[in-house]
Protein backbone atom coordinates (compact mmCIF):
# COMPACT_ATOMS: atom_id res chain seq x y z
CA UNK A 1 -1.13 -201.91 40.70
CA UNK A 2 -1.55 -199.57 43.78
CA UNK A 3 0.28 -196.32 43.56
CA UNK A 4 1.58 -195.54 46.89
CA UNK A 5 2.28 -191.81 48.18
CA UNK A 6 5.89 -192.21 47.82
CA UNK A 7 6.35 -193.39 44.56
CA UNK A 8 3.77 -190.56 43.70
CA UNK A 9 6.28 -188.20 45.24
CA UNK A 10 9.04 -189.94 42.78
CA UNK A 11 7.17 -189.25 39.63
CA UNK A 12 6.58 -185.92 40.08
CA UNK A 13 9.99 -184.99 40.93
CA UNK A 14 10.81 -187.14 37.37
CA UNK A 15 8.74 -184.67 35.13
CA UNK A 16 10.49 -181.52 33.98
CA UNK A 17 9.51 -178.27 34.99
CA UNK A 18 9.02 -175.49 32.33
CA UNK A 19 11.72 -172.81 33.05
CA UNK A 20 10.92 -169.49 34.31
CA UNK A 21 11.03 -166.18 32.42
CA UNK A 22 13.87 -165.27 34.52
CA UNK A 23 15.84 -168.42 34.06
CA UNK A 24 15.12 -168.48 30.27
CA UNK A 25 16.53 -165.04 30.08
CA UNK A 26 19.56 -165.76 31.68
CA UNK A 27 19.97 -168.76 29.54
CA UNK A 28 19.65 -166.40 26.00
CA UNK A 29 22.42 -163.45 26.71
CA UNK A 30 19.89 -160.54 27.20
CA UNK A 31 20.98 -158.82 30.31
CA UNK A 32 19.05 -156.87 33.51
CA UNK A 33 18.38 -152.90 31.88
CA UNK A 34 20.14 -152.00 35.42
CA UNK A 35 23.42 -153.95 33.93
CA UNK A 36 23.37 -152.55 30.25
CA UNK A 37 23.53 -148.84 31.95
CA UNK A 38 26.75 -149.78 33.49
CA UNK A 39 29.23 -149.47 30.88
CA UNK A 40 27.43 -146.11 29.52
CA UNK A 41 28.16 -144.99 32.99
CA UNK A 42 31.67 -146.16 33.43
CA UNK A 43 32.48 -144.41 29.76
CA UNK A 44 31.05 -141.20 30.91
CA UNK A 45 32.77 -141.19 34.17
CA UNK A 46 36.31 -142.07 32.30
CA UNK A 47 35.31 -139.01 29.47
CA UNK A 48 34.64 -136.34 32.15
CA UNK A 49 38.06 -137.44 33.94
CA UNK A 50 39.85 -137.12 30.87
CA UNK A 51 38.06 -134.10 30.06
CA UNK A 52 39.02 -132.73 33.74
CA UNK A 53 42.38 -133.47 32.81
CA UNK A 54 42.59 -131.89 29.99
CA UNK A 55 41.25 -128.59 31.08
CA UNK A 56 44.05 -128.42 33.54
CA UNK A 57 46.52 -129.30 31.30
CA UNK A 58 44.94 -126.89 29.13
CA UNK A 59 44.87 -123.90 31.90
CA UNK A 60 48.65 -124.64 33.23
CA UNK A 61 49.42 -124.45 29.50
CA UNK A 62 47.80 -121.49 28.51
CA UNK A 63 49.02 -119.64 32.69
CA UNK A 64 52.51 -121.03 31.68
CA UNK A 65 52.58 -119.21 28.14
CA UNK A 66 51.45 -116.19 29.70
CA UNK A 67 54.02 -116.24 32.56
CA UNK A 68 56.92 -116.87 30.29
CA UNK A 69 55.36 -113.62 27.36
CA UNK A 70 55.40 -111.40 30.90
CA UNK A 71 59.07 -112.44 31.81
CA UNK A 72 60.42 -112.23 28.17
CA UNK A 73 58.91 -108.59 28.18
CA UNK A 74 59.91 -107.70 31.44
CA UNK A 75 63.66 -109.00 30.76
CA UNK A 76 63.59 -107.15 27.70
CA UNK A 77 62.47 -103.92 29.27
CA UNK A 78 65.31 -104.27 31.89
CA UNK A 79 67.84 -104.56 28.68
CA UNK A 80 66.98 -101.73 27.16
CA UNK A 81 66.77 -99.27 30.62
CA UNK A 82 70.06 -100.67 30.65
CA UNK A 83 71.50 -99.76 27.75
CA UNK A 84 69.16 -96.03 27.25
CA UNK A 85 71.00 -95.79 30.59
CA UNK A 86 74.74 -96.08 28.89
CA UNK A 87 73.41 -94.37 25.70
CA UNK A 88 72.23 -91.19 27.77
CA UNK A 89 75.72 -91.08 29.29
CA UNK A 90 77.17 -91.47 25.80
CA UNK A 91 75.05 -88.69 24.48
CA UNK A 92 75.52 -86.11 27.42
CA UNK A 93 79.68 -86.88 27.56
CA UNK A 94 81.82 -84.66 24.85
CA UNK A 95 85.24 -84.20 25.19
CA UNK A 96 86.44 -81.69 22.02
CA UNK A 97 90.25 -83.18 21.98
CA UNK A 98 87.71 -86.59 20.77
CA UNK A 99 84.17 -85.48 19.00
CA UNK A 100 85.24 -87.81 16.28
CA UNK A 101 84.97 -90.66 18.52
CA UNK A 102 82.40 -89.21 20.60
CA UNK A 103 79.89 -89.02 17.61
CA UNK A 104 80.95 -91.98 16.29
CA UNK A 105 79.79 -93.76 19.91
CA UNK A 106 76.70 -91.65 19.51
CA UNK A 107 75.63 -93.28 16.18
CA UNK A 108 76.58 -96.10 16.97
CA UNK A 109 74.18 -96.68 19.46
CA UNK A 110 71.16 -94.95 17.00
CA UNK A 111 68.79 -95.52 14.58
CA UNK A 112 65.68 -94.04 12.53
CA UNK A 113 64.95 -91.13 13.01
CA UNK A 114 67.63 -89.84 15.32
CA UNK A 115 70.29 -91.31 14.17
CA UNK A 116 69.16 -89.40 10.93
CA UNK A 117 68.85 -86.00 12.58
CA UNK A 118 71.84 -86.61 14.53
CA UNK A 119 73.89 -87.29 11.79
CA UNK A 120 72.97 -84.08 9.74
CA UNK A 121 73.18 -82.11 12.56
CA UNK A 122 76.97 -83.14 13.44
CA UNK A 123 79.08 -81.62 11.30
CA UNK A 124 77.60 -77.93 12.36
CA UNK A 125 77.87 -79.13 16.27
CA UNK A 126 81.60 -80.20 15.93
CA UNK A 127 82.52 -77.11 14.89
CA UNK A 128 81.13 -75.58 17.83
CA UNK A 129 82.42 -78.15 20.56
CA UNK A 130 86.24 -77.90 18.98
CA UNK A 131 86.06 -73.60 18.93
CA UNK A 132 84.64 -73.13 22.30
CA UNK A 133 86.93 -75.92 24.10
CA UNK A 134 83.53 -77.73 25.53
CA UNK A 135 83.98 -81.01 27.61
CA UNK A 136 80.89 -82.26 29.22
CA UNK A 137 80.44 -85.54 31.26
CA UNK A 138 76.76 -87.06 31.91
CA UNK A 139 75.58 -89.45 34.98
CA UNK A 140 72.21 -90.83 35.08
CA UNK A 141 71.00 -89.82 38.39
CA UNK A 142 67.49 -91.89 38.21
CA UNK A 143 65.36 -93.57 34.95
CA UNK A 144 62.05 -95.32 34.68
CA UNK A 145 60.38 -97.49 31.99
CA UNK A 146 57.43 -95.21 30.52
CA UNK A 147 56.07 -97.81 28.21
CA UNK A 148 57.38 -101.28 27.09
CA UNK A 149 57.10 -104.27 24.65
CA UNK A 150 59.00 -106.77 23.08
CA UNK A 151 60.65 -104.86 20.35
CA UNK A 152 60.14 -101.34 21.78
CA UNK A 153 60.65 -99.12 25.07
CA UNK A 154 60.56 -95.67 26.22
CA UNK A 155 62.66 -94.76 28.90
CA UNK A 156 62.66 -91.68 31.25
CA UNK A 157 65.98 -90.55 32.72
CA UNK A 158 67.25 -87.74 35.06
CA UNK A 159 70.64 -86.61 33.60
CA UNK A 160 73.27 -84.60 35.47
CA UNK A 161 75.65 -83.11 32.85
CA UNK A 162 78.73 -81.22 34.05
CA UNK A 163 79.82 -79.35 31.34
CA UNK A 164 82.78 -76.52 30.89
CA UNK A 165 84.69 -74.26 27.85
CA UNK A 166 86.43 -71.90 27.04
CA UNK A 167 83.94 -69.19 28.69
CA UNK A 168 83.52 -71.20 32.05
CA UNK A 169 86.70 -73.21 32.86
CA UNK A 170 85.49 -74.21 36.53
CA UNK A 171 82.25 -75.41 34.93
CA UNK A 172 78.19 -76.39 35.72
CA UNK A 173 75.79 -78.63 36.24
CA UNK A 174 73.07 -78.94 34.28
CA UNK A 175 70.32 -81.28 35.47
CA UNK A 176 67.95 -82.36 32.67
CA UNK A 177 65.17 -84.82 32.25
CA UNK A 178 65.42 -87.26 28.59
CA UNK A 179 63.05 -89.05 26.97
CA UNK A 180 64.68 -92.05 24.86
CA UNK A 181 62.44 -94.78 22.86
CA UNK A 182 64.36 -97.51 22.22
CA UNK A 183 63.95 -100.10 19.74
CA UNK A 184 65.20 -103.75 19.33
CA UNK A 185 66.91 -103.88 16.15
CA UNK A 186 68.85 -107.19 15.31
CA UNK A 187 69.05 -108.26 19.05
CA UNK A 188 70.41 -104.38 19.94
CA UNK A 189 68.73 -101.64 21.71
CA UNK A 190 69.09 -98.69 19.70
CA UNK A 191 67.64 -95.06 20.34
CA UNK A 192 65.44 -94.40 17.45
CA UNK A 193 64.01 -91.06 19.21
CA UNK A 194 65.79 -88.90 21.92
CA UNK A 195 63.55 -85.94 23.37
CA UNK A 196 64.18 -83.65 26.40
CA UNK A 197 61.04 -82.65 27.54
């Protein structure tokens, strides 16, 4: 039998190759090293986005928190100028056909300290106000906030106080500066110290 170059050609094509290393890898599962870095990349990428995200949220939160504390203390400043403003005008006004009522307005808007001294002090002033004929009326001309938190401000106030008796009919004005600290007790502003400095 002759073997001619073509049927050489067939029998070579008829005998099985012995597959490459890279063939034989694909064929097992095990992947390229550039592949198995993907996913740690793609995790990482997704954990600093999310950590991104999260120190936003984080900063808005904590900005946010700090905004509202500032307004809560500045609204609660404004309440209490407010009301130091009415309690000055309470405390310079005396009429002696009404100290009864006038005190009573007085301690009512007091605690502490100076509602204590006022209190002991009273009784002696009344005495005074209803002999002499005094009447007295005070406007705040001007007041500032001196110091402020949540529970506690001290408020500076220009007072003009017209006052008149017995002695002095037509009557004067008397322009005085007040300190008042006022303190937030059970959702009121009360003056807990009054000084005239």
């Amino acid at each position: 039998m002759t073997v001619t170059a073509d049927q050489a050609c067939d029998t070579t094509e008829d005998i099985e190759k012995p597959p490459d290393d890279g063939e034989d890898a694909s064929d097992t599962g095990e992947k390229d090293p550039k592949t198995a870095a993907r996913p740690w990349k793609r995790y990482a990428r997704i954990a600093v986005v999310a950590a991104v995200y999260l120190g936003a949220f984080g900063l808005a939160g904590g900005l946010g928190a700090k905004l509202w504390d500032e307004h809560t203390v500045t609204q609660a400043g404004q309440a209490a100028q407010r009301t130091a403003i009415d309690y000055a005008q309470v405390l310079t006004s005396i009429d002696s056909n009404q100290v009864d009522q006038n005190f009573s307005a007085v301690l009512d808007g007091a605690t502490g300290e100076f509602k204590d001294t006022y209190t002991k002090a009273s009784a002696q002033l009344r005495q005074l106000l209803v002999d002499n004929k005094a009447t007295a009326h005070g406007t705040v001309v001007d007041s500032a906030i001196e110091s402020l938190s949540r529970t506690r401000a001290v408020v500076l106030l220009m007072v003009d106080q017209t006052v008149s008796n017995a002695v002095r009919p037509d009557g004067r004005v008397d322009r005085s500066r007040m300190k008042i600290t006022m303190d937030n007790v059970g959702g009121r502003w009360l003056a807990s110290k009054v000084e005239l400095p």
